[in-house]
Protein backbone atom coordinates (compact mmCIF):
# COMPACT_ATOMS: atom_id res chain seq x y z
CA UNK A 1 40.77 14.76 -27.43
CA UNK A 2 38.17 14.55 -24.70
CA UNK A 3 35.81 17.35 -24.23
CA UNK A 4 35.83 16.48 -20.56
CA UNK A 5 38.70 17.00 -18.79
CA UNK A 6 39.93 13.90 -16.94
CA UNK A 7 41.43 13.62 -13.68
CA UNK A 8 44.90 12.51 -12.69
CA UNK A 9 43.42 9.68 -10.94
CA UNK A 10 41.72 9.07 -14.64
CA UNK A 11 44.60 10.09 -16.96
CA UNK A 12 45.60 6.42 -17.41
CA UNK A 13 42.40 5.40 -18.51
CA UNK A 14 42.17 8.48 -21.09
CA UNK A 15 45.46 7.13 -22.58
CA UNK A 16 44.80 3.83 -22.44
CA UNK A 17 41.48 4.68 -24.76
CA UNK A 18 43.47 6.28 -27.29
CA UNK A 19 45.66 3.91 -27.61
CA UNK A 20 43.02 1.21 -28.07
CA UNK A 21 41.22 3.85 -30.43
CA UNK A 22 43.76 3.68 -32.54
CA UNK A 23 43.58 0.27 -34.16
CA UNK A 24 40.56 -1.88 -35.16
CA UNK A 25 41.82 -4.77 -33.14
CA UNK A 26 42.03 -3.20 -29.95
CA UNK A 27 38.66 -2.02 -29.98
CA UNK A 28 37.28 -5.83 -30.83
CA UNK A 29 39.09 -6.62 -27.36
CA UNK A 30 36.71 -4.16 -25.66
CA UNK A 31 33.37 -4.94 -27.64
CA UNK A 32 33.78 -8.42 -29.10
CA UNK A 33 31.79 -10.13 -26.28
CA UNK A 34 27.74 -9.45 -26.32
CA UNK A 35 26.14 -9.18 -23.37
CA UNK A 36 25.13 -12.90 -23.19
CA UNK A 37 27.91 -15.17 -24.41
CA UNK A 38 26.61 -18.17 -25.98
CA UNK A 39 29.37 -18.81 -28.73
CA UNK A 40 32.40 -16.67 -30.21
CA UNK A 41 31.90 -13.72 -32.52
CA UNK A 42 32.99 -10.37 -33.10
CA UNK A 43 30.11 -7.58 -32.83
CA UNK A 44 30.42 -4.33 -34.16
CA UNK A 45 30.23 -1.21 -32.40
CA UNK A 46 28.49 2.36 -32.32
CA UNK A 47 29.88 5.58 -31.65
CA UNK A 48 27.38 5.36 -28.34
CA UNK A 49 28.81 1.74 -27.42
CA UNK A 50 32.69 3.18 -27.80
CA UNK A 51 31.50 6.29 -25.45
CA UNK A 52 29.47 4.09 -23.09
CA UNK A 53 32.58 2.02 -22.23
CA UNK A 54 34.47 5.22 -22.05
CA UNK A 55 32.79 6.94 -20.23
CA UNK A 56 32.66 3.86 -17.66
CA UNK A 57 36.17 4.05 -17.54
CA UNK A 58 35.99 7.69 -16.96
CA UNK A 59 33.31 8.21 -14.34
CA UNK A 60 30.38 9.74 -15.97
CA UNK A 61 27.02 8.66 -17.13
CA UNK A 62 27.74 7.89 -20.90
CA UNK A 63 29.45 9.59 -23.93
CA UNK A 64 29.77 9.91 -27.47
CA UNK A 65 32.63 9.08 -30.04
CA UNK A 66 32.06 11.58 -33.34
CA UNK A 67 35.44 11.57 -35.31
CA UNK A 68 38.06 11.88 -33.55
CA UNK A 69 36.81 13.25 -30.33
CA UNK A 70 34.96 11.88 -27.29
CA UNK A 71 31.73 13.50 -26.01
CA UNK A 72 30.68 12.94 -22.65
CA UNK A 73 26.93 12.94 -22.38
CA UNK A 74 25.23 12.90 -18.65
CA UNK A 75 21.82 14.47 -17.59
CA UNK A 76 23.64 18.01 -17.14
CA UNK A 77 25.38 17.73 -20.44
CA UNK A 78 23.10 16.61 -23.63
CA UNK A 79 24.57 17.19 -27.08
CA UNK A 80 20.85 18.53 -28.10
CA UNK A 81 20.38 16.07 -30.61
CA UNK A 82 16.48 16.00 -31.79
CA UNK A 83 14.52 12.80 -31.63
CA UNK A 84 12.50 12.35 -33.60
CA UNK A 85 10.89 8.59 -33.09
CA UNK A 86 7.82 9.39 -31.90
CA UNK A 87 8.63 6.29 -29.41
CA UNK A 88 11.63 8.06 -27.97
CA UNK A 89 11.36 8.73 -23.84
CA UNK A 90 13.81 10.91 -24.31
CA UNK A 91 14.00 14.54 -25.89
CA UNK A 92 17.25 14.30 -26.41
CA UNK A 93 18.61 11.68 -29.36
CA UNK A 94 22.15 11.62 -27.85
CA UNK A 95 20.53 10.01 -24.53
CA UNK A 96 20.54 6.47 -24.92
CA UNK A 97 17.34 5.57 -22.55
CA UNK A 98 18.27 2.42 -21.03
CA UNK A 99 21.88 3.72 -20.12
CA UNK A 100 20.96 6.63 -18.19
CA UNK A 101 18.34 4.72 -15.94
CA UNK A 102 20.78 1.90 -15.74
CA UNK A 103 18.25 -0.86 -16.96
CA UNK A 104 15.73 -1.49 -19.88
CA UNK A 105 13.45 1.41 -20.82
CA UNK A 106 10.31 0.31 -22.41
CA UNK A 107 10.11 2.10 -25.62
CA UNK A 108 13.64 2.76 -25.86
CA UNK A 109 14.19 4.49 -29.29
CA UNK A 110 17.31 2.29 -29.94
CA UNK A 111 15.20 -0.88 -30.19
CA UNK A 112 13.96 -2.28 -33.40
CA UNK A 113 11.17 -5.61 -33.69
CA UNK A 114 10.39 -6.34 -37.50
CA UNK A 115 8.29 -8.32 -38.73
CA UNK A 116 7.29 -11.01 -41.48
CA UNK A 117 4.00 -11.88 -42.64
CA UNK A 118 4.86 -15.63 -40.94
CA UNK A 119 3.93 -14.28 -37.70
CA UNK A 120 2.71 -11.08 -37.04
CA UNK A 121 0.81 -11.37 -34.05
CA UNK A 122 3.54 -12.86 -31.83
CA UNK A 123 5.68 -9.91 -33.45
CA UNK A 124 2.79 -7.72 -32.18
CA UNK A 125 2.78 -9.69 -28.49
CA UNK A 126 6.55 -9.14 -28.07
CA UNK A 127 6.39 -5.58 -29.01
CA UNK A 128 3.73 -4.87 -26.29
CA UNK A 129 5.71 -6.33 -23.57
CA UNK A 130 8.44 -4.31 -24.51
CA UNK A 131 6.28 -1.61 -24.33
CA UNK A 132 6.96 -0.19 -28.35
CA UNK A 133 5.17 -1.15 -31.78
CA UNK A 134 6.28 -3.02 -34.51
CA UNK A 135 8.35 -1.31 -36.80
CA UNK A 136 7.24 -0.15 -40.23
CA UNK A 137 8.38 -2.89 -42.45
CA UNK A 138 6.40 -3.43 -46.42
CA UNK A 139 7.02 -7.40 -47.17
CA UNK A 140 4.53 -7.92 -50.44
CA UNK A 141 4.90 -10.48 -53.21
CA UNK A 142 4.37 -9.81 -56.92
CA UNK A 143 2.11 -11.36 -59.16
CA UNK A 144 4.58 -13.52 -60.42
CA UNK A 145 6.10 -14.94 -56.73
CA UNK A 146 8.57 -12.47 -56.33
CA UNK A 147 9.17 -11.20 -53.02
CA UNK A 148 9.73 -7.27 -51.75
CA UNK A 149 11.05 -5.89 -49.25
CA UNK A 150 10.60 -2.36 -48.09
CA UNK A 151 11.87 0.16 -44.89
CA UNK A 152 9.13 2.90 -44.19
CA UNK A 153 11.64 4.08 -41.01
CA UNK A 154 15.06 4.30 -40.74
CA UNK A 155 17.04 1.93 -38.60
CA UNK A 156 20.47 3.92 -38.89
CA UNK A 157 22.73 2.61 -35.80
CA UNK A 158 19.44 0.87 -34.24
CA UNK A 159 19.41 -2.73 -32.11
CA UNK A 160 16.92 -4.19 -34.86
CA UNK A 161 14.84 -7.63 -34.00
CA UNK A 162 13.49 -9.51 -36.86
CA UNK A 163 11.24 -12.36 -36.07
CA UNK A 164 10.18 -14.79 -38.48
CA UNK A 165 8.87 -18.63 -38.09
CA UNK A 166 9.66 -20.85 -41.01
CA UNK A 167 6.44 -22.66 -41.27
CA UNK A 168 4.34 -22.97 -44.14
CA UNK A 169 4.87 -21.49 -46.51
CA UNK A 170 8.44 -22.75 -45.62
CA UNK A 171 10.30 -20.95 -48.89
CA UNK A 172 8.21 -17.92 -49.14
CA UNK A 173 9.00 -17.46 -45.06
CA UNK A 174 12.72 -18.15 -45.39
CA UNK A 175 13.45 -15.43 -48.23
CA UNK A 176 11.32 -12.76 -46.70
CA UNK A 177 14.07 -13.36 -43.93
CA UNK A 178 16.79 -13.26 -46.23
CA UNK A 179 15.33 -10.02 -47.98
CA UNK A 180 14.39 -8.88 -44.54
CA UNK A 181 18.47 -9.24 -42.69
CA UNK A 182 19.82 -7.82 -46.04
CA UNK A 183 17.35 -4.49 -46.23
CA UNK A 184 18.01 -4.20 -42.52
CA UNK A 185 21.71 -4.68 -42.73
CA UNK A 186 21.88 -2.58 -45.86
CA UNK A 187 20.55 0.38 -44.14
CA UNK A 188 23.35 0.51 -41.49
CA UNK A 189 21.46 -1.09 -38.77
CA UNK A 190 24.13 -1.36 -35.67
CA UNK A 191 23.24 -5.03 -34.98
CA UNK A 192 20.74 -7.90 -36.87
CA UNK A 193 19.07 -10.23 -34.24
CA UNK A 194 17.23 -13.11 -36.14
CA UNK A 195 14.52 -14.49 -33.71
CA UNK A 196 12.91 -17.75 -35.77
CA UNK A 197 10.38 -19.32 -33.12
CA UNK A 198 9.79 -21.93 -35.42
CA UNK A 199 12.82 -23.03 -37.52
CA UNK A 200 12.26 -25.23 -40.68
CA UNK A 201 14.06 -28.21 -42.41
CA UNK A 202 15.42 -29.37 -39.38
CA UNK A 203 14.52 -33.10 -40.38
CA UNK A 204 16.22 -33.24 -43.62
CA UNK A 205 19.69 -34.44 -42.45
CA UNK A 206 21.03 -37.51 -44.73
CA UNK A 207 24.17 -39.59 -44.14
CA UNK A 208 25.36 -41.52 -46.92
CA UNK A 209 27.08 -44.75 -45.94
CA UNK A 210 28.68 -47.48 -48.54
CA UNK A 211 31.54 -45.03 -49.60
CA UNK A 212 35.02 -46.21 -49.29
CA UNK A 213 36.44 -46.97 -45.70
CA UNK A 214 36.66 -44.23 -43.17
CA UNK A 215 35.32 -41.68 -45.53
CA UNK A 216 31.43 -40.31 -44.67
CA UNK A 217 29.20 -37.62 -46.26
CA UNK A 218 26.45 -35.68 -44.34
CA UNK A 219 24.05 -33.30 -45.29
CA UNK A 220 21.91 -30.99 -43.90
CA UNK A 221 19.36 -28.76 -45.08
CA UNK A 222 19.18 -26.47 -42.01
CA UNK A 223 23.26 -25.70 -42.56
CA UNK A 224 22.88 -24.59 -45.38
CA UNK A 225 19.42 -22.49 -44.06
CA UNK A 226 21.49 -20.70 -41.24
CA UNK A 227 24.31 -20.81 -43.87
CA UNK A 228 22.11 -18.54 -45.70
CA UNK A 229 21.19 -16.36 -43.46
CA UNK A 230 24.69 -15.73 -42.28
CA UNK A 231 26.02 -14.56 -45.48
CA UNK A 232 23.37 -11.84 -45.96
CA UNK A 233 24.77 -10.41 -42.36
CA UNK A 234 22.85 -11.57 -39.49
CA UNK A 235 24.69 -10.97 -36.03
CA UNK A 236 22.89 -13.26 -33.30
CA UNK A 237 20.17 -16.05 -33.55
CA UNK A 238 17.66 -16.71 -31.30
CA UNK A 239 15.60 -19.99 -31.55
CA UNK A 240 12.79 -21.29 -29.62
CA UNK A 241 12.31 -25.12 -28.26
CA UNK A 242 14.84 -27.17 -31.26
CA UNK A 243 14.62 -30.94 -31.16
CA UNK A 244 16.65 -32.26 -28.15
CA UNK A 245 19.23 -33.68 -30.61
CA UNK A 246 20.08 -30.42 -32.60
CA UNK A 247 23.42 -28.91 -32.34
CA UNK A 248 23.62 -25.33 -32.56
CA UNK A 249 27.25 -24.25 -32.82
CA UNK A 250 30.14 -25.16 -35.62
CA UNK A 251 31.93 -26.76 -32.57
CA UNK A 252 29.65 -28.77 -31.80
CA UNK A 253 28.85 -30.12 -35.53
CA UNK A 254 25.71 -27.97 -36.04
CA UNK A 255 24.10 -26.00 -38.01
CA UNK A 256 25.51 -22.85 -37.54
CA UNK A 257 29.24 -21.32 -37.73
CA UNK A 258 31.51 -20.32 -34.67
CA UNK A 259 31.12 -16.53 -35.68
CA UNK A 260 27.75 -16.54 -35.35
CA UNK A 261 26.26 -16.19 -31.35
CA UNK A 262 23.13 -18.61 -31.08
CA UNK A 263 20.72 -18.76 -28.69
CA UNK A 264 17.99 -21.47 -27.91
CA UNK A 265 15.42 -20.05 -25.92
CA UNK A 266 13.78 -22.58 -23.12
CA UNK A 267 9.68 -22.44 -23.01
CA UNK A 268 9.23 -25.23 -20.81
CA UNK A 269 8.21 -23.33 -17.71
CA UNK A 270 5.78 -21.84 -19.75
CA UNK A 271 4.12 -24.82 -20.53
CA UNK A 272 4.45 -26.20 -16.85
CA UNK A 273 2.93 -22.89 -15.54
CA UNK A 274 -0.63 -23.51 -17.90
CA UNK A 275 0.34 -27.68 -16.58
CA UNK A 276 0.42 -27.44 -13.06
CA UNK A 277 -3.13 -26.80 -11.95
CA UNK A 278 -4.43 -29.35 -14.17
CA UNK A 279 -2.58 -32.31 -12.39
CA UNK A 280 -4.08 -34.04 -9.75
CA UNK A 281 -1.69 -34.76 -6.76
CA UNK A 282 -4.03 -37.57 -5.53
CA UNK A 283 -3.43 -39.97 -7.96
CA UNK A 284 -0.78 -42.00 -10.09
CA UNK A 285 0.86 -39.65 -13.02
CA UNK A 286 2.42 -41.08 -15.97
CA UNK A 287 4.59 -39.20 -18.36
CA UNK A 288 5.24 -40.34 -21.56
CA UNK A 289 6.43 -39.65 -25.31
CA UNK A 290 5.99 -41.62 -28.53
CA UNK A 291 10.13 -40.91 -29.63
CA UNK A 292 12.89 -41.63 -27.90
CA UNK A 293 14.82 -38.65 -28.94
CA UNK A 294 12.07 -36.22 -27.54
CA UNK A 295 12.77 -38.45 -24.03
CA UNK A 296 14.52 -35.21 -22.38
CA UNK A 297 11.80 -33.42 -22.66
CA UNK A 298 9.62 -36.17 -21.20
CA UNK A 299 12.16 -35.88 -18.54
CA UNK A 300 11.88 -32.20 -18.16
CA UNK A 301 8.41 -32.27 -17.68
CA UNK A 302 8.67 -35.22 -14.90
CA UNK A 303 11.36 -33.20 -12.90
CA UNK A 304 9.06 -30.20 -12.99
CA UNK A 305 5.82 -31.71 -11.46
CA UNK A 306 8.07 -33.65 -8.96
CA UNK A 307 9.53 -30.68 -7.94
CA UNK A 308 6.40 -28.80 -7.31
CA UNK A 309 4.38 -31.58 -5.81
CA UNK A 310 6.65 -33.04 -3.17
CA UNK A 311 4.44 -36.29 -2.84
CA UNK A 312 3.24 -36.72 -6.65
CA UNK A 313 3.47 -40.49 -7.40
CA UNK A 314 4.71 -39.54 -11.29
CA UNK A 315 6.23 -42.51 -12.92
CA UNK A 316 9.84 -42.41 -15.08
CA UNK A 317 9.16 -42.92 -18.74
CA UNK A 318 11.70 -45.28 -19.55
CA UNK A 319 11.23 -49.03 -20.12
CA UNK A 320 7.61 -50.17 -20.20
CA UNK A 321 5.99 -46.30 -20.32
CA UNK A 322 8.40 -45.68 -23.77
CA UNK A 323 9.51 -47.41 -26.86
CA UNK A 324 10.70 -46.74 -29.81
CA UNK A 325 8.30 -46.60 -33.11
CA UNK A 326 9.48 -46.73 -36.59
CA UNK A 327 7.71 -46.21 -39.65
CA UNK A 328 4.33 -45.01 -39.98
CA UNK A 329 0.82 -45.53 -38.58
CA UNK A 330 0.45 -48.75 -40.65
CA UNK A 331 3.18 -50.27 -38.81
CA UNK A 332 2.26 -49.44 -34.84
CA UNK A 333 1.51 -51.89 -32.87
CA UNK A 334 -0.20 -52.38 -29.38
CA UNK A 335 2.87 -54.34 -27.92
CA UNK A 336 5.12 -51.34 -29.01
CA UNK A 337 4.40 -50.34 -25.62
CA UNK A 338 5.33 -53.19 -22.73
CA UNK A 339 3.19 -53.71 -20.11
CA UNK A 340 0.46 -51.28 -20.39
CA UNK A 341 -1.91 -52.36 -18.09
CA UNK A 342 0.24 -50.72 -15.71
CA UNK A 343 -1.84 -47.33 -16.88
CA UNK A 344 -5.11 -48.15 -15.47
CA UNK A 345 -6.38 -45.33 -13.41
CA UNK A 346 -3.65 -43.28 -14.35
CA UNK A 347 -3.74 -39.85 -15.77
CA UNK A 348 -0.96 -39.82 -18.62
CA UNK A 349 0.48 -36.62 -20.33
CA UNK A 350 1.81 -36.90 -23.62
CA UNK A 351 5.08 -34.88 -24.84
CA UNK A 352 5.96 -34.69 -28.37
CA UNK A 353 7.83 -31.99 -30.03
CA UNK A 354 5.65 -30.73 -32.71
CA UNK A 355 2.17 -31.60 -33.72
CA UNK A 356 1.68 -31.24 -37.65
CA UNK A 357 -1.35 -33.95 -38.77
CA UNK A 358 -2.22 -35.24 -35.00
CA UNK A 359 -2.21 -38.81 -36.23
CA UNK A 360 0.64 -39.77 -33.39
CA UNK A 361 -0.71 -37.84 -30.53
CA UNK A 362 -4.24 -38.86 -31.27
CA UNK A 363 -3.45 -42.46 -31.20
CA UNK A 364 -1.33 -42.31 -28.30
CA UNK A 365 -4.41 -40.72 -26.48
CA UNK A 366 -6.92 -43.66 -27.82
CA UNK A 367 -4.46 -45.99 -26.63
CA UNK A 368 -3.99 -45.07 -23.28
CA UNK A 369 -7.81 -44.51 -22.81
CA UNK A 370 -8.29 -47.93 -23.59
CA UNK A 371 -5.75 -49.23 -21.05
CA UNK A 372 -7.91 -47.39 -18.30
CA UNK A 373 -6.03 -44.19 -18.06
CA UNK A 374 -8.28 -41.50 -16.45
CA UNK A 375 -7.11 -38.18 -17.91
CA UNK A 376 -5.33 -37.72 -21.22
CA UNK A 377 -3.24 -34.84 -21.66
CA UNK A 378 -1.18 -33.73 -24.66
CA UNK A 379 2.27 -30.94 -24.43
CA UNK A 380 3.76 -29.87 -27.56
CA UNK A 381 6.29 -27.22 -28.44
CA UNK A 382 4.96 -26.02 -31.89
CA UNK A 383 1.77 -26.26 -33.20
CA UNK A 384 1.82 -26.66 -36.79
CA UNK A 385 -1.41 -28.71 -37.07
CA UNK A 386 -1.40 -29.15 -41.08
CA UNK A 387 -4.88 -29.75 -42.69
CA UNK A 388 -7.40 -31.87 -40.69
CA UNK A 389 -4.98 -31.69 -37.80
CA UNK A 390 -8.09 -30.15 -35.53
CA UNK A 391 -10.73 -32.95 -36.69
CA UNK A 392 -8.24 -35.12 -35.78
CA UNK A 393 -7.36 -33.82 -32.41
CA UNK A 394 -11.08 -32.48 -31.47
CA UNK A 395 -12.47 -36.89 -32.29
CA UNK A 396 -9.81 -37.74 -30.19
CA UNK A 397 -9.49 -39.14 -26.31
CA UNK A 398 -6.97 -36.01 -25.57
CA UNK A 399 -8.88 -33.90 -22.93
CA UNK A 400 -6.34 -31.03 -24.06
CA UNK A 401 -3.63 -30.16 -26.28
CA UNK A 402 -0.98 -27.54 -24.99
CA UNK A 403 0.96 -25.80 -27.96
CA UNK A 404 3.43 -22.31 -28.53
CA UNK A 405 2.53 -19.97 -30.70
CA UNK A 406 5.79 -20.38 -32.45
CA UNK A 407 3.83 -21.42 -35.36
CA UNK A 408 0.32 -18.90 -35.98
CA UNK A 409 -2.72 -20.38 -34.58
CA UNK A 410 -5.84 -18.96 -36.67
CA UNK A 411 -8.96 -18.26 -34.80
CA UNK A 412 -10.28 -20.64 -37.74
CA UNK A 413 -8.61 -23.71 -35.89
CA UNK A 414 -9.58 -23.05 -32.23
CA UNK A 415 -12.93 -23.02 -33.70
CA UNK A 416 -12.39 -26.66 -35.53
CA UNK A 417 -10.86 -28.14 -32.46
CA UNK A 418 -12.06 -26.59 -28.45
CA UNK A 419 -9.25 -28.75 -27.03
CA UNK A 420 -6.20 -26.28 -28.07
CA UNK A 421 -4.73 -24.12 -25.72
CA UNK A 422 -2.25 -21.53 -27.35
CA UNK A 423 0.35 -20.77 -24.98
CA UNK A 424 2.52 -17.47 -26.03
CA UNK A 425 5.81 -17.47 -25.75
CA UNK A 426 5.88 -13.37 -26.64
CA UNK A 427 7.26 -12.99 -23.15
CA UNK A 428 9.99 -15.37 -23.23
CA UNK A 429 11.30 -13.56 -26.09
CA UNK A 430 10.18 -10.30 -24.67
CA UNK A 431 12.73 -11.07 -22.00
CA UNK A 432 15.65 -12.32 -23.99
CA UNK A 433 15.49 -9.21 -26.12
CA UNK A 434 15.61 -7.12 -22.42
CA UNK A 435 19.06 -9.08 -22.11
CA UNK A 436 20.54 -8.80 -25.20
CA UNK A 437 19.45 -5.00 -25.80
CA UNK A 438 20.69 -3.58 -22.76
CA UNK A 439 24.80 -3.40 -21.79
CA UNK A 440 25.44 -2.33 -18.21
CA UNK A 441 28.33 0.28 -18.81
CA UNK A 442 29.67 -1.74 -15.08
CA UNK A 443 30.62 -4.09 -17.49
CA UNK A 444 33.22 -2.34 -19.63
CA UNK A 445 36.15 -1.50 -17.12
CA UNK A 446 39.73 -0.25 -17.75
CA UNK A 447 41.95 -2.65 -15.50
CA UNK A 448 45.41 -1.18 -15.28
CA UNK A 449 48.56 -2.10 -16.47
């Protein structure tokens, strides 16, 4: 069965294979768990990841399953396969990069990042730090709304990356990642990765109360959004910054089912790296935020700076720095807030989860300003700054405004508003893809009977 020849010490491990090879369920044993565990689920497996673990087993570099019989593949012994991905750091096809150098090869020929039209230039940003381009990928739209999706490359047995943000236009964006996971998974892609920096009707969760006793009903508009995307045949999600309150997994009551791995990727350190150096050690610190379900990330931020300046005099954010507000503008009040004289000569930073119209973070700023607070500045995950957002930021007492580029940032709206700074989260995501992409074959061992 095995074109190499395996040693006594190794015959147990050769028959161990074949008996595994033999049914379906032995292999999901081997290769159900991704490299990252966040949640249950079954991935499927290439011919290269069956040899890879075989060839772990066995003692040499890597090999290939074709059929019924095992390849091994080292430096010495390519199958002379042609590549032909222009991208390829390899001459041979059969070599998979990253498992012969034993980490992540930038440009490795196995990797796939598509892209929407949502937003291409963090597509473009995470590409470059992975050191390949953005795959050839046609999304158009008809005269009459329809939407198209078209491969210019193959993706035959590739690790493909689709990124996507649901923001506006929220429908359009969604189905272009629909159509997108279905062309991809359609043309025998080894494994779908959905990356949505930005992920959409996360507010629209009802619960209807008055029905008879102990009976509830709940609904949610982002189930039924990863709901979608799961049926069309996505393998692992990857999300950026969600709402402190979101649940992810089916076992947790989220959004998403136990067969589906989900990831939430953390960009708080990059926000504290561009937050650092604008702090002022020498005086008072105050962090606050205008909802009380974004008070962990308050939190986050407060642990951060206290951490890196030993003798910061930051103050907690619960009780007289935070209350809760309800309703909309016409309905704040100065007293929401109790005891804010305690801000004078204080500089405050803001954190809010999104920014979409400004009207909340802009008001917050005015308001400390006029208790006395000295510098005013304002941290949000995504940017999605709708309309006059910028006017309304740029007449504002914010100094600055720190958003992701989860959500695009047009030059057009720098321009309107010099107090945005874009922070890109392209290497965050950059790195997670590293993680995910590459298996170290030390992983899959043969333990005896």
């Amino acid at each position: 069965m095995f074109s190499r020849i395996a040693s006594s010490s190794n015959m147990h491990v050769a028959k161990q294979f074949s008996r595994l090879s033999r049914s379906a369920h032995g292999l999901s044993k081997v290769f159900g768990q991704s490299s990252r565990s966040y949640s249950t689920g079954a991935a499927s497996s290439s011919p290269f990841q069956i040899g890879c673990a075989v060839a772990a087993g066995l003692g040499c570099g890597a090999a290939l399953l074709y059929g019924n019989r095992l390849f091994a593949v080292e430096d010495k012994e390519p199958l002379g396969i042609p590549c032909t991905d222009p991208n390829c750091p390899c001459n041979d096809a059969s070599l998979h990069p990253c498992t012969v150098q034993h980490h992540f090869v930038p440009g490795c020929h196995e990797l796939k990042i598509i892209s929407g039209n949502s937003n291409r230039p963090l597509a473009e940003g995470v590409a470059k730090c992975l050191g390949t381009r953005v795959s050839d990928c046609a999304v158009s739209h008809f005269n009459d709304g329809e939407i198209s999706v078209q491969m210019k490359e193959s993706v035959r047995g590739k690790d493909c990356y689709i990124l996507q943000s649901l923001c506006a236009p929220t429908n359009d964006n969604l189905l272009e990642l629909v159509f997108m996971i279905s062309a991809v998974r359609r043309a025998s892609a080894k494994r779908v990765t959905s990356i949505i920096p930005f992920f959409s009707y996360r507010q629209n969760t009802q619960r209807v109360n008055g029905l008879p006793e102990n009976t509830s009903f709940a609904f949610s508009s982002a189930a039924e959004v990863a709901k979608m995307l799961e049926v069309v045949g996505v393998d692992y999600v990857m999300l950026v910054d969600m709402e402190s309150n979101t649940k992810l997994g089916k076992l947790d009551g989220g959004i998403f089912s136990n067969r589906t791995p989900v990831e939430e990727l953390d960009a708080s350190q990059l926000i504290f790296e561009s937050l650092k150096d604008k702090i002022d050690p020498s005086r008072k610190v105050v962090v606050l935020t205008p909802h009380p379900k974004d008070l962990p990330r308050a939190a986050e931020v407060k642990k951060q700076l206290a951490a890196y300046y030993k003798d910061l005099d930051i103050r907690a954010m619960e009780g007289e720095y935070v209350t809760q507000i309800l309703g909309g503008e016409e309905n704040w009040e100065e007293n929401d807030m109790r005891n804010p004289e305690s801000l004078k000569n204080c500089d405050v930073i803001i954190v809010d989860f999104a920014v979409s119209s400004g009207k909340t973070m802009s008001r917050w700023a005015n308001f400390v300003k006029s208790k006395g607070a000295n510098h005013v500045i304002g941290l949000a995950s995504h940017g999605i700054l709708m309309n006059q957002a910028p006017e309304t930021i740029q007449i504002s007492q914010l100094e600055e405004l720190m958003i992701l580029d989860t959500v695009p940032v047009p030059q057009e709206k720098i321009d309107r508003c010099n107090k945005l700074h874009v922070i890109s989260v392209a290497p965050l995501i950059a790195n997670a893809i590293k993680e995910n992409h590459y298996v170290d074959k030390e992983r899959f061992v043969f333990k005896e009977e």
